[in-house]
Protein backbone atom coordinates (compact mmCIF):
# COMPACT_ATOMS: atom_id res chain seq x y z
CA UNK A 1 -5.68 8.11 -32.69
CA UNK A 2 -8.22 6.25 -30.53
CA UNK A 3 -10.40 8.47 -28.63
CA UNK A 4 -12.14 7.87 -25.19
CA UNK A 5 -15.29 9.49 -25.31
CA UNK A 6 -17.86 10.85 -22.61
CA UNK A 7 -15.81 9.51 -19.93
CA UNK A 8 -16.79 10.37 -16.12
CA UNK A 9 -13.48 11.77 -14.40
CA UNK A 10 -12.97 13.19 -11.27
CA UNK A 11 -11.48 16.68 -11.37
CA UNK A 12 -9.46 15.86 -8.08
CA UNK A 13 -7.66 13.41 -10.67
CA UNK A 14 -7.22 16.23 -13.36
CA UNK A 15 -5.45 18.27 -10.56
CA UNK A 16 -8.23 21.10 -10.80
CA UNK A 17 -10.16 21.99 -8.00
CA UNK A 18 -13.60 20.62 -7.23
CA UNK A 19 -14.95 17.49 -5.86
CA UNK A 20 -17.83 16.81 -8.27
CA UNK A 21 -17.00 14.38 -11.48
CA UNK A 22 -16.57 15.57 -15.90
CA UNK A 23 -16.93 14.78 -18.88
CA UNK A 24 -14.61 14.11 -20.61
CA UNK A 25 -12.58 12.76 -24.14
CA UNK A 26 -9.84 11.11 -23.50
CA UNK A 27 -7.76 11.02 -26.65
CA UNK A 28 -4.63 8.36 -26.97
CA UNK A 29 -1.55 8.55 -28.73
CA UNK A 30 1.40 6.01 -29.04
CA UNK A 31 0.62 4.71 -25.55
CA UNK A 32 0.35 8.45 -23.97
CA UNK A 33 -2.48 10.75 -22.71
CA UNK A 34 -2.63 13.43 -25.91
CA UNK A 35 -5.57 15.27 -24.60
CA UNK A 36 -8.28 15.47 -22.41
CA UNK A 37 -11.20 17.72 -23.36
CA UNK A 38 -14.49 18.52 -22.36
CA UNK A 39 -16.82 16.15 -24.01
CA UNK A 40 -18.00 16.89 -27.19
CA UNK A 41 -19.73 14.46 -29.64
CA UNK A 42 -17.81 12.59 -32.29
CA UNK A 43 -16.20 9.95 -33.68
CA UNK A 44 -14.64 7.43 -30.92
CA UNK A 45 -15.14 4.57 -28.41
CA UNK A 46 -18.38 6.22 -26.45
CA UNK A 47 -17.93 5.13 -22.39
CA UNK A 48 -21.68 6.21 -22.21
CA UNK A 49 -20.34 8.11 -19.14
CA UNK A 50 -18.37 5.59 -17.02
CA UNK A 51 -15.77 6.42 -14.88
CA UNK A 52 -12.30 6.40 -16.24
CA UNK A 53 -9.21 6.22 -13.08
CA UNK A 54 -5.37 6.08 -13.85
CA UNK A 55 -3.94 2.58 -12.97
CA UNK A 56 -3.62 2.26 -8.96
CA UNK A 57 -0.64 2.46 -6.82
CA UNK A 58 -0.39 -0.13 -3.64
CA UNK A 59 2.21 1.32 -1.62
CA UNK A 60 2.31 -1.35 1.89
CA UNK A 61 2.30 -4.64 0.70
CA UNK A 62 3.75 -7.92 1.32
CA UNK A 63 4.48 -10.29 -1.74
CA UNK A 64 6.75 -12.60 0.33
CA UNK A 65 3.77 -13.41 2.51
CA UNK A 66 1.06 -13.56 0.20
CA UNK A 67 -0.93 -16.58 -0.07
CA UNK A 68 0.10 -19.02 2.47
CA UNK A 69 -2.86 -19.48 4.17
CA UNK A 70 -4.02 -22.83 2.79
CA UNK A 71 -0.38 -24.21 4.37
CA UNK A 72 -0.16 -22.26 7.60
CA UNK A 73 -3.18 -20.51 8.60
CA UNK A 74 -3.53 -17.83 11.55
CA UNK A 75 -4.55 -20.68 14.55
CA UNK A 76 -6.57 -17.79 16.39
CA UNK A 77 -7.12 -14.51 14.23
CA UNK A 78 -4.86 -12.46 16.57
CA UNK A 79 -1.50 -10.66 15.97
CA UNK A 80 0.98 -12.48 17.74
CA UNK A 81 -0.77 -15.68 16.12
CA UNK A 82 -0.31 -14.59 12.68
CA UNK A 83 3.95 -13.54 13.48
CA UNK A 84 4.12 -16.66 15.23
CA UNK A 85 2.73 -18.77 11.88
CA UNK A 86 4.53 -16.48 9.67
CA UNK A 87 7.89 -17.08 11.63
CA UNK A 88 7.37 -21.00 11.14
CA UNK A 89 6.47 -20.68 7.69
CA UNK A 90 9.20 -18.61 6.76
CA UNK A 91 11.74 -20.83 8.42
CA UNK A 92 10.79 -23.82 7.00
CA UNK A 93 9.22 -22.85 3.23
CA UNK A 94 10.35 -19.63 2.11
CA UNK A 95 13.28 -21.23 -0.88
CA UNK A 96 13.68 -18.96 -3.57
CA UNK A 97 11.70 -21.35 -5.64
CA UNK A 98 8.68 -20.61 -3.34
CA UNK A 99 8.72 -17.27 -2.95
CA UNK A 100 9.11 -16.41 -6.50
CA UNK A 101 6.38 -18.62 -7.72
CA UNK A 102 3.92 -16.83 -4.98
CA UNK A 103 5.19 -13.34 -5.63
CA UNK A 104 4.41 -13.63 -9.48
CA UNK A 105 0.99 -15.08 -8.95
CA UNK A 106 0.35 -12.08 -6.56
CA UNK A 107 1.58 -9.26 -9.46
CA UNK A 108 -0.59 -11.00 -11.89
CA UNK A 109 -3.51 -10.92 -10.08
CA UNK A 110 -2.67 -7.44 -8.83
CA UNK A 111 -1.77 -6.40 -12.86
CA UNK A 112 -4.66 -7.56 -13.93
CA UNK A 113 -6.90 -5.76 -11.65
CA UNK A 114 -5.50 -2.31 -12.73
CA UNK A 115 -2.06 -1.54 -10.55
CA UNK A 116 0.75 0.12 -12.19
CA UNK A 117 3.39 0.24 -8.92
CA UNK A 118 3.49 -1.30 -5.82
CA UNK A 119 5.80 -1.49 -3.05
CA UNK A 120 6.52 -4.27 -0.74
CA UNK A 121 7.91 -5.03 2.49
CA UNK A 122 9.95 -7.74 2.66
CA UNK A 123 10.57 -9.86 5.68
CA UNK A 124 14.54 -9.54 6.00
CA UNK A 125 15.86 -10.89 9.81
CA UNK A 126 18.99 -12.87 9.03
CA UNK A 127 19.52 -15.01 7.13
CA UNK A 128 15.98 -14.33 5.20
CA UNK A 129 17.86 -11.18 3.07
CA UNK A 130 19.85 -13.00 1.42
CA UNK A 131 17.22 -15.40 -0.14
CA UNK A 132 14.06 -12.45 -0.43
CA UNK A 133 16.05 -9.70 -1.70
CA UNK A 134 17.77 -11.43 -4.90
CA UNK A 135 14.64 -12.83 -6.12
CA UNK A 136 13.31 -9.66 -5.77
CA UNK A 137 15.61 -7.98 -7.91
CA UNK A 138 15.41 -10.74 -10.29
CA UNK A 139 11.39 -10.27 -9.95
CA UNK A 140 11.75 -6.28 -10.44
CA UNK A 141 13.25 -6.84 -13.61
CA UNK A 142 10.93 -9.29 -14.83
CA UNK A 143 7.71 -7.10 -14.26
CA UNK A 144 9.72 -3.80 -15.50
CA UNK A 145 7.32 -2.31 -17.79
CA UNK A 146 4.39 -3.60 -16.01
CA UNK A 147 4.50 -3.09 -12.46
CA UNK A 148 6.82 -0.58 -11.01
CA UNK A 149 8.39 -1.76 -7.73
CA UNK A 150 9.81 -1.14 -4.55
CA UNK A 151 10.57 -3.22 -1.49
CA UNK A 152 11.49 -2.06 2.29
CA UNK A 153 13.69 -4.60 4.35
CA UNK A 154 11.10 -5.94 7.43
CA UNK A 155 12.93 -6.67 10.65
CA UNK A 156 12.08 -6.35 14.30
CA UNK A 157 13.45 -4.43 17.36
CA UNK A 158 16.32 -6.56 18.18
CA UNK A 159 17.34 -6.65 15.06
CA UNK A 160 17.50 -2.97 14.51
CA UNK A 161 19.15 -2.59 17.69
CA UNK A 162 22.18 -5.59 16.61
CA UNK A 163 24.76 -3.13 14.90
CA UNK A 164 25.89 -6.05 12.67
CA UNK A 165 22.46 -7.09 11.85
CA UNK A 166 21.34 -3.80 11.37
CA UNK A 167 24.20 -3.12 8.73
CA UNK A 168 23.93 -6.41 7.31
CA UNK A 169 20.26 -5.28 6.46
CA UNK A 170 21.21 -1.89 5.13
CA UNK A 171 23.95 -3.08 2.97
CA UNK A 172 21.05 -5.63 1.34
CA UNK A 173 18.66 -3.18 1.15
CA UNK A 174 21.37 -0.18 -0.54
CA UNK A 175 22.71 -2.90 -2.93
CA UNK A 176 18.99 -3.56 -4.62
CA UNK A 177 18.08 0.18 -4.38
CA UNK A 178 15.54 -0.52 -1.25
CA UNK A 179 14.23 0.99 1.75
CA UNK A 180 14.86 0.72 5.43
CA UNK A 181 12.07 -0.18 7.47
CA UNK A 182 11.07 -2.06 10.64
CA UNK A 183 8.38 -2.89 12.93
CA UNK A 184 8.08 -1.95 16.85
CA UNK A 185 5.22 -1.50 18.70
CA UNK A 186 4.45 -1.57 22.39
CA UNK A 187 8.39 -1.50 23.00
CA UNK A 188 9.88 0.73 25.59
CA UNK A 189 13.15 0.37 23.82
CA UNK A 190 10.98 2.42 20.58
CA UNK A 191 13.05 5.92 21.33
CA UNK A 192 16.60 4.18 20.67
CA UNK A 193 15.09 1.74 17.98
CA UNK A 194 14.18 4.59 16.01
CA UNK A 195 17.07 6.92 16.66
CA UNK A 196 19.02 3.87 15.57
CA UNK A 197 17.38 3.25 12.45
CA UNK A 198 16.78 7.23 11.37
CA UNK A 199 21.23 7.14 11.56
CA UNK A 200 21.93 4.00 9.98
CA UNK A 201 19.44 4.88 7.00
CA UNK A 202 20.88 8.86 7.01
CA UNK A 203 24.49 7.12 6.79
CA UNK A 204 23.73 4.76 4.01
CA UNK A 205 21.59 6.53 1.98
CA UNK A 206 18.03 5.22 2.32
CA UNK A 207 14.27 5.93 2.51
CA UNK A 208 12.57 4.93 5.59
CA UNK A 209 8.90 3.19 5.81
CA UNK A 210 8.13 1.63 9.45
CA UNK A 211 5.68 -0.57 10.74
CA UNK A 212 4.47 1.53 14.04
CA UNK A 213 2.33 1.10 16.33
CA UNK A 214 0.12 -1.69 15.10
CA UNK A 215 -1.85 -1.99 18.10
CA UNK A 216 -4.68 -0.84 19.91
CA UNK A 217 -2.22 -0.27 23.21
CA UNK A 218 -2.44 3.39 24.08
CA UNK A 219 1.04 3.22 25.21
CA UNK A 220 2.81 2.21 22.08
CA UNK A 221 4.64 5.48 20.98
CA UNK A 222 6.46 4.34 17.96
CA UNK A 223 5.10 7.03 15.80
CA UNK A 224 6.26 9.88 17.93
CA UNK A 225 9.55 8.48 18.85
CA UNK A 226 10.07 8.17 14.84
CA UNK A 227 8.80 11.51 14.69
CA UNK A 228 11.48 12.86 17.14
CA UNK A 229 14.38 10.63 15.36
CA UNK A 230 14.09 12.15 12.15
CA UNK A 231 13.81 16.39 13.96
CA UNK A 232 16.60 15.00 16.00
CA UNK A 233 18.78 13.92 13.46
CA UNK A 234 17.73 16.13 10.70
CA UNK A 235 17.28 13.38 8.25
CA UNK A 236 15.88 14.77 4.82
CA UNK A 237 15.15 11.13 3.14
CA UNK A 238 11.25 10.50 2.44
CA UNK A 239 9.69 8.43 5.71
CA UNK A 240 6.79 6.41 5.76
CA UNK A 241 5.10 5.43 8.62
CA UNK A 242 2.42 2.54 8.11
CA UNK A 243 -0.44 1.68 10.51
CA UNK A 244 -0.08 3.79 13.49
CA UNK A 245 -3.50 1.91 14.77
CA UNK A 246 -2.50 3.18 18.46
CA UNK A 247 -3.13 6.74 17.46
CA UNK A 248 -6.43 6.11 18.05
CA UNK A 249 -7.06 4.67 21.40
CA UNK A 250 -4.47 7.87 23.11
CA UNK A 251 -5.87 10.46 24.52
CA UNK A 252 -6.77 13.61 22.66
CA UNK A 253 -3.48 15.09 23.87
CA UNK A 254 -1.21 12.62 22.96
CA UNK A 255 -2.63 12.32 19.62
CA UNK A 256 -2.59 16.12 18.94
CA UNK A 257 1.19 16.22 20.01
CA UNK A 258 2.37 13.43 17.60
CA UNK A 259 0.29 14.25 14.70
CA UNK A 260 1.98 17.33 15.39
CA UNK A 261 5.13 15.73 15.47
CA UNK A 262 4.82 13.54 12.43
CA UNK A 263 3.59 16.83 10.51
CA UNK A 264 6.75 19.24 11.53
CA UNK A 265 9.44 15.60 10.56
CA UNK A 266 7.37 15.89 6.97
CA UNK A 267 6.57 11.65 7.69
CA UNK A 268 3.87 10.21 5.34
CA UNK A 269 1.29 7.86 6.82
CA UNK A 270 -0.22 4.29 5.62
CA UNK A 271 -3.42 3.27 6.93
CA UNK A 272 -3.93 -0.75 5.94
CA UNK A 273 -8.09 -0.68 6.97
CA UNK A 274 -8.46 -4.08 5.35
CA UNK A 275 -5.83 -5.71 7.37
CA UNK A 276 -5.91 -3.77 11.18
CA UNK A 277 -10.19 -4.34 10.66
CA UNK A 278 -9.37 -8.07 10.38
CA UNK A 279 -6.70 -7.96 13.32
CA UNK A 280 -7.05 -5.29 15.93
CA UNK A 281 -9.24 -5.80 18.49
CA UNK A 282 -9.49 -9.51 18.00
CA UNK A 283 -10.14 -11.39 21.22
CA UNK A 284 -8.19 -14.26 20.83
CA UNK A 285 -11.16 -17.02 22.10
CA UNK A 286 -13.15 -15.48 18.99
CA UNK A 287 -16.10 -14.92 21.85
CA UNK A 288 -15.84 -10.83 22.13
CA UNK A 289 -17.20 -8.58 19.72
CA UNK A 290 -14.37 -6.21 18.05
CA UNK A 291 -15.07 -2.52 19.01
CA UNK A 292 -12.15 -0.62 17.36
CA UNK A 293 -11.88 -0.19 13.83
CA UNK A 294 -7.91 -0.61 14.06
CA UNK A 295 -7.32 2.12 11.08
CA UNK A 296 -5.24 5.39 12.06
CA UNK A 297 -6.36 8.87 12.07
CA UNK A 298 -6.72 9.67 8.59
CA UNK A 299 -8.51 12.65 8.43
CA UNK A 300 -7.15 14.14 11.40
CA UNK A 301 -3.79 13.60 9.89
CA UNK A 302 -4.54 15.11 6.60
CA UNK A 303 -6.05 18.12 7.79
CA UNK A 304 -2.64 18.54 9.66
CA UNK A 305 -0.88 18.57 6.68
CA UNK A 306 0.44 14.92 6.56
CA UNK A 307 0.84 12.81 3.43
CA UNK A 308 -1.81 9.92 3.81
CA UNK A 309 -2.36 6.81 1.15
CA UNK A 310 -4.31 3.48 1.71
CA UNK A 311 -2.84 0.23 0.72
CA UNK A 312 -3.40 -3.46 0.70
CA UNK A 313 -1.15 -4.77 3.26
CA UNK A 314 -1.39 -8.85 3.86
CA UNK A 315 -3.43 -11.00 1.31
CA UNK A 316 -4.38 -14.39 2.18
CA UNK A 317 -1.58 -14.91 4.39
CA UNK A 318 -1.94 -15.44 8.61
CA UNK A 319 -1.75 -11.66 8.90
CA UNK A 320 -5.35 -11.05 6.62
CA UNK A 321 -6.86 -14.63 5.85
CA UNK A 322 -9.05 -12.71 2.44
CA UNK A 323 -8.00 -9.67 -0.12
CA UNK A 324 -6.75 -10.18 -3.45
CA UNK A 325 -4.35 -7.13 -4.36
CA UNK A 326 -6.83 -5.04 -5.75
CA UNK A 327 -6.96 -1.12 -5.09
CA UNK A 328 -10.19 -0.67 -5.58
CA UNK A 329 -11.02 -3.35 -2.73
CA UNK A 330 -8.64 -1.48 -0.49
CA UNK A 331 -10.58 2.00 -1.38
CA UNK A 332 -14.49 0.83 -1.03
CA UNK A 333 -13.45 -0.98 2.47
CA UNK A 334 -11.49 2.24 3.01
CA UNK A 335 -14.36 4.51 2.08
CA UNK A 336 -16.52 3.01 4.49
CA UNK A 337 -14.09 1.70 7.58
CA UNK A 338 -12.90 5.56 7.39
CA UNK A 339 -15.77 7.36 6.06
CA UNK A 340 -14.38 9.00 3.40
CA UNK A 341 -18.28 9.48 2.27
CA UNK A 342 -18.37 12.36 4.26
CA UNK A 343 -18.42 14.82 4.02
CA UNK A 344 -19.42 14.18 0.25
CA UNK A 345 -17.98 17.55 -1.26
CA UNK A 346 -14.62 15.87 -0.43
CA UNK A 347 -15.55 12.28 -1.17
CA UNK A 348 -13.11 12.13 -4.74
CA UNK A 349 -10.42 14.01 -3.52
CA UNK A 350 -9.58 9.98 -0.71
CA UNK A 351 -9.36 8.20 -4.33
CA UNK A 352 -5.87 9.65 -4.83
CA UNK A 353 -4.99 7.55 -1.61
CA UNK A 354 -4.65 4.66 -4.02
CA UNK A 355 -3.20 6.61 -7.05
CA UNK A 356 -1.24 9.89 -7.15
CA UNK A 357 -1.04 10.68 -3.20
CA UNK A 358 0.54 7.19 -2.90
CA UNK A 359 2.80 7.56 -6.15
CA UNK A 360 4.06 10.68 -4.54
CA UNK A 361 4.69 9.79 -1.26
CA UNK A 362 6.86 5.82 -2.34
CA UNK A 363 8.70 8.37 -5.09
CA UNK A 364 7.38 6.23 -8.23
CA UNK A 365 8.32 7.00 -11.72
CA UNK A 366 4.34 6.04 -12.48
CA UNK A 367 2.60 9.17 -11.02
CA UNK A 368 -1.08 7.96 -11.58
CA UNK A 369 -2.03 11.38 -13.33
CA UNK A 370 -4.57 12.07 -15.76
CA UNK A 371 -3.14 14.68 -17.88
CA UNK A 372 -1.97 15.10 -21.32
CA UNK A 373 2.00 13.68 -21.88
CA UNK A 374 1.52 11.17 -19.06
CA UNK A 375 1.33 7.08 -20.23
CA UNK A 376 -2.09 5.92 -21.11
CA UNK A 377 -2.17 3.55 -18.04
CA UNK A 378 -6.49 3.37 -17.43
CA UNK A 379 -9.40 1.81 -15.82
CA UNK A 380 -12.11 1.67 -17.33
CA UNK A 381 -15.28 1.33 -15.82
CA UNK A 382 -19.03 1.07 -16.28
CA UNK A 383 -20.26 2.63 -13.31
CA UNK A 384 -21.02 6.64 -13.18
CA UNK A 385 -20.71 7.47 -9.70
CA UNK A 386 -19.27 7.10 -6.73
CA UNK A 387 -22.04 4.74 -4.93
CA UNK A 388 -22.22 2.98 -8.81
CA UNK A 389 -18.21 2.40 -8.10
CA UNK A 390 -18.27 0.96 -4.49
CA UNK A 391 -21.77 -0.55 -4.59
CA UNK A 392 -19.70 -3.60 -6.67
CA UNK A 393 -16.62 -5.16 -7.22
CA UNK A 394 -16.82 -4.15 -11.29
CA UNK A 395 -15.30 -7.36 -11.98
CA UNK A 396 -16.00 -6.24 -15.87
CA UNK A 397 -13.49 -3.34 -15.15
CA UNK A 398 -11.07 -3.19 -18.50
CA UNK A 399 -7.13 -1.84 -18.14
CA UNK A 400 -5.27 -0.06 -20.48
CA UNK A 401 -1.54 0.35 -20.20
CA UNK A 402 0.54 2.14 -22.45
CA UNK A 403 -2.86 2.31 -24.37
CA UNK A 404 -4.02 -1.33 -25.34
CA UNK A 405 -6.13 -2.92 -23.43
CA UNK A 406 -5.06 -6.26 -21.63
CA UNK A 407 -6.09 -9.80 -20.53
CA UNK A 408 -8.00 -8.88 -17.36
CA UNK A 409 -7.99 -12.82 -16.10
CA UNK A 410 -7.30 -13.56 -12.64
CA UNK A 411 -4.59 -16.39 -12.08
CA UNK A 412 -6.17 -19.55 -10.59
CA UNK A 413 -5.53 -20.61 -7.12
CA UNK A 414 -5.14 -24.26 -8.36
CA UNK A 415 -1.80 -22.97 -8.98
CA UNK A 416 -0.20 -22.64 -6.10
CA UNK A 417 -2.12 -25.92 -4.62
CA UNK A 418 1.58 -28.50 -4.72
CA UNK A 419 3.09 -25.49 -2.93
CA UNK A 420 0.02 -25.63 -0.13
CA UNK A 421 1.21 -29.30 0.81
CA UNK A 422 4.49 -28.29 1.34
């Protein structure tokens, strides 16, 4: 039985209170955590006190998207430049052939930089679904073992509000064991969007995760009208609400009724800082300095009582032109776009945004605990500390799943490159 020894763990990740880090031996049995125990000299691997973190979760992603860029980049940075290119690309590119081939380059890379379950959103205005959401089934299968997944069907306003579309979308979605989800901001049609959506997912059975509010416009009210939907209806499935950047340019309160709101409808919240740092607040003649850091109120959030995770969002795709699916990316850049520094006593307790608090909130078999019984799915690492952690990308990180160790090699762009002169 291989043993782990003098590991550095955070006790927010061994579900005992305290923010400050132990030591620990890990020990590993037929692929499972058999014990964790204080440290104690001894035969074993010694991890000279690096920091040992259960494989990540990235719960807001978009593998249909992903690397595109080289073929149809964002022509000005901004939001409505990056739907615009996405909407051409999509039209024109996105065969079955092309979206597989980029979605399994994006779970390798993602796999091989520690994540155990990720969810995606899935671009699904008609006709789209019926191309996106059999390959991903097909995909799902493929990684089963590997990477857990989810996907949520994408579609805007008008669709939501199209009866037929709306059911075609749902009946796509229910048949591949999906989510409902959408995207409206800045839309005074929000209110019946929502209502809309909160019915036909109550009716057919499905988990909600919506793109709201991803803009710095103080009058987008997506969140809240979401928030009223599901007290309105009484809808008990799990919703997810993902950016929410507009929280944070409202006035103090606005934002303390919604968070309000979005605490009392039990609604989870995303924050994609990677992503809304690259986008919001972009002036579109690239001559203005950004002022707002485009992420949601985190903090304020959590101390309500909300469910909040961190997650990738767009890699290399018009939406974010850079990122590369790893979690620990998405939690140094979230650590210091959101400050989860400070104050330090509570510094650990954000890394769950990437692991269990995001496991919890999508509803993953993979929980991304570090306790005895649960699969031996690590990373390893060489640093000790928190600044040791974020101070580097530890590209020398090692992964264990199901207790072996695997090939930690990133897949080479080259790749992709016949598919970028499409």
């Amino acid at each position: 039985m291989p043993i782990l020894r003098n590991a550095s763990v955070p006790s927010a990740m061994l579900g005992r209170p305290g923010s400050g880090l132990e030591r620990v031996d890990i020990a590993v049995a037929d692929g499972l955590i058999n014990a964790i125990t204080p440290h104690q000299p001894g035969p074993g691997r010694d991890l000279e006190g690096g920091l040992v973190l259960p494989a990540f979760v990235d719960m807001h992603t978009h593998l249909d998207k992903g690397q595109i860029w080289p073929r149809k980049p964002n022509p000005d940075g901004t939001w409505i430049g990056a739907l615009l290119a996405v909407q051409t690309d999509r039209d024109g590119l996105w065969s079955k052939a092309d979206v597989g081939r980029r979605m399994d380059f994006a779970l390798r890379t993602a796999y091989a930089h520690g994540t155990a379950a990720i969810r995606t959103h899935l671009d699904s205005i008609p006709p789209q679904q019926l191309i996106s959401w059999d390959l991903f089934a097909e995909v799902r299968d493929a990684w089963r073992g590997r990477i857990e997944l989810q996907a949520v069907a994408l579609i805007h306003a008008d669709c939501i509000l199209d009866p037929a579309q709306l059911d075609a979308v749902a009946r796509k979605a229910k048949e591949f064991g999906g989510l409902l989800g959408g995207a409206v901001m800045s839309d005074p049609r929000a209110k019946q969007a929502m209502l809309k959506l909160v019915e036909k997912a109550g009716e057919s059975g499905l988990d909600i995760d919506v793109h709201a509010d991803e803009t710095g416009d103080p009058g987008s009210d997506t969140l809240e009208r979401l928030a009223e939907a599901v007290l309105e209806t009484g809808y008990t499935g799990r919703v997810t609400a993902g950016h929410c950047c507009a929280l944070t340019a409202q006035d103090e309160a606005t934002q303390q009724r919604t968070i309000d709101k979005v605490a009392r409808a039990g609604i989870a919240i995303v924050s994609l800082p990677m992503c809304n740092m690259y986008l919001q607040d972009r002036d579109a003649d690239g001559r203005t300095t950004p002022v707002r850091r485009g992420v949601t109120l985190l903090k304020e959030l959590r101390a309500a009582g909300v469910r909040v995770a961190i997650a990738s969002d767009n890699t290399r795709d018009p939406f974010y032109a850079y990122g590369d699916l790893d979690a620990l990316e998405v939690l140094r850049e979230g650590a210091r776009i959101l400050h989860f520094d400070h104050p330090r006593d509570a510094a650990w307790s954000w890394a769950g945004t990437v692991a269990y608090d995001a496991a919890a909130i999508a509803g993953f078999d993979y929980t991304a605990q570090l306790a005895a019984g649960a699969s031996a799915d690590l990373v390893m690492f060489r640093a000790r500390t928190w600044t040791e952690l974020l101070s580097r990308p530890q590209a020398d990180r090692q992964v264990m799943r199901r207790g072996e160790l695997i090939d930690t090699t990133l897949p080479d762009y080259r790749e992709l490159d016949d598919l970028m002169e499409a």
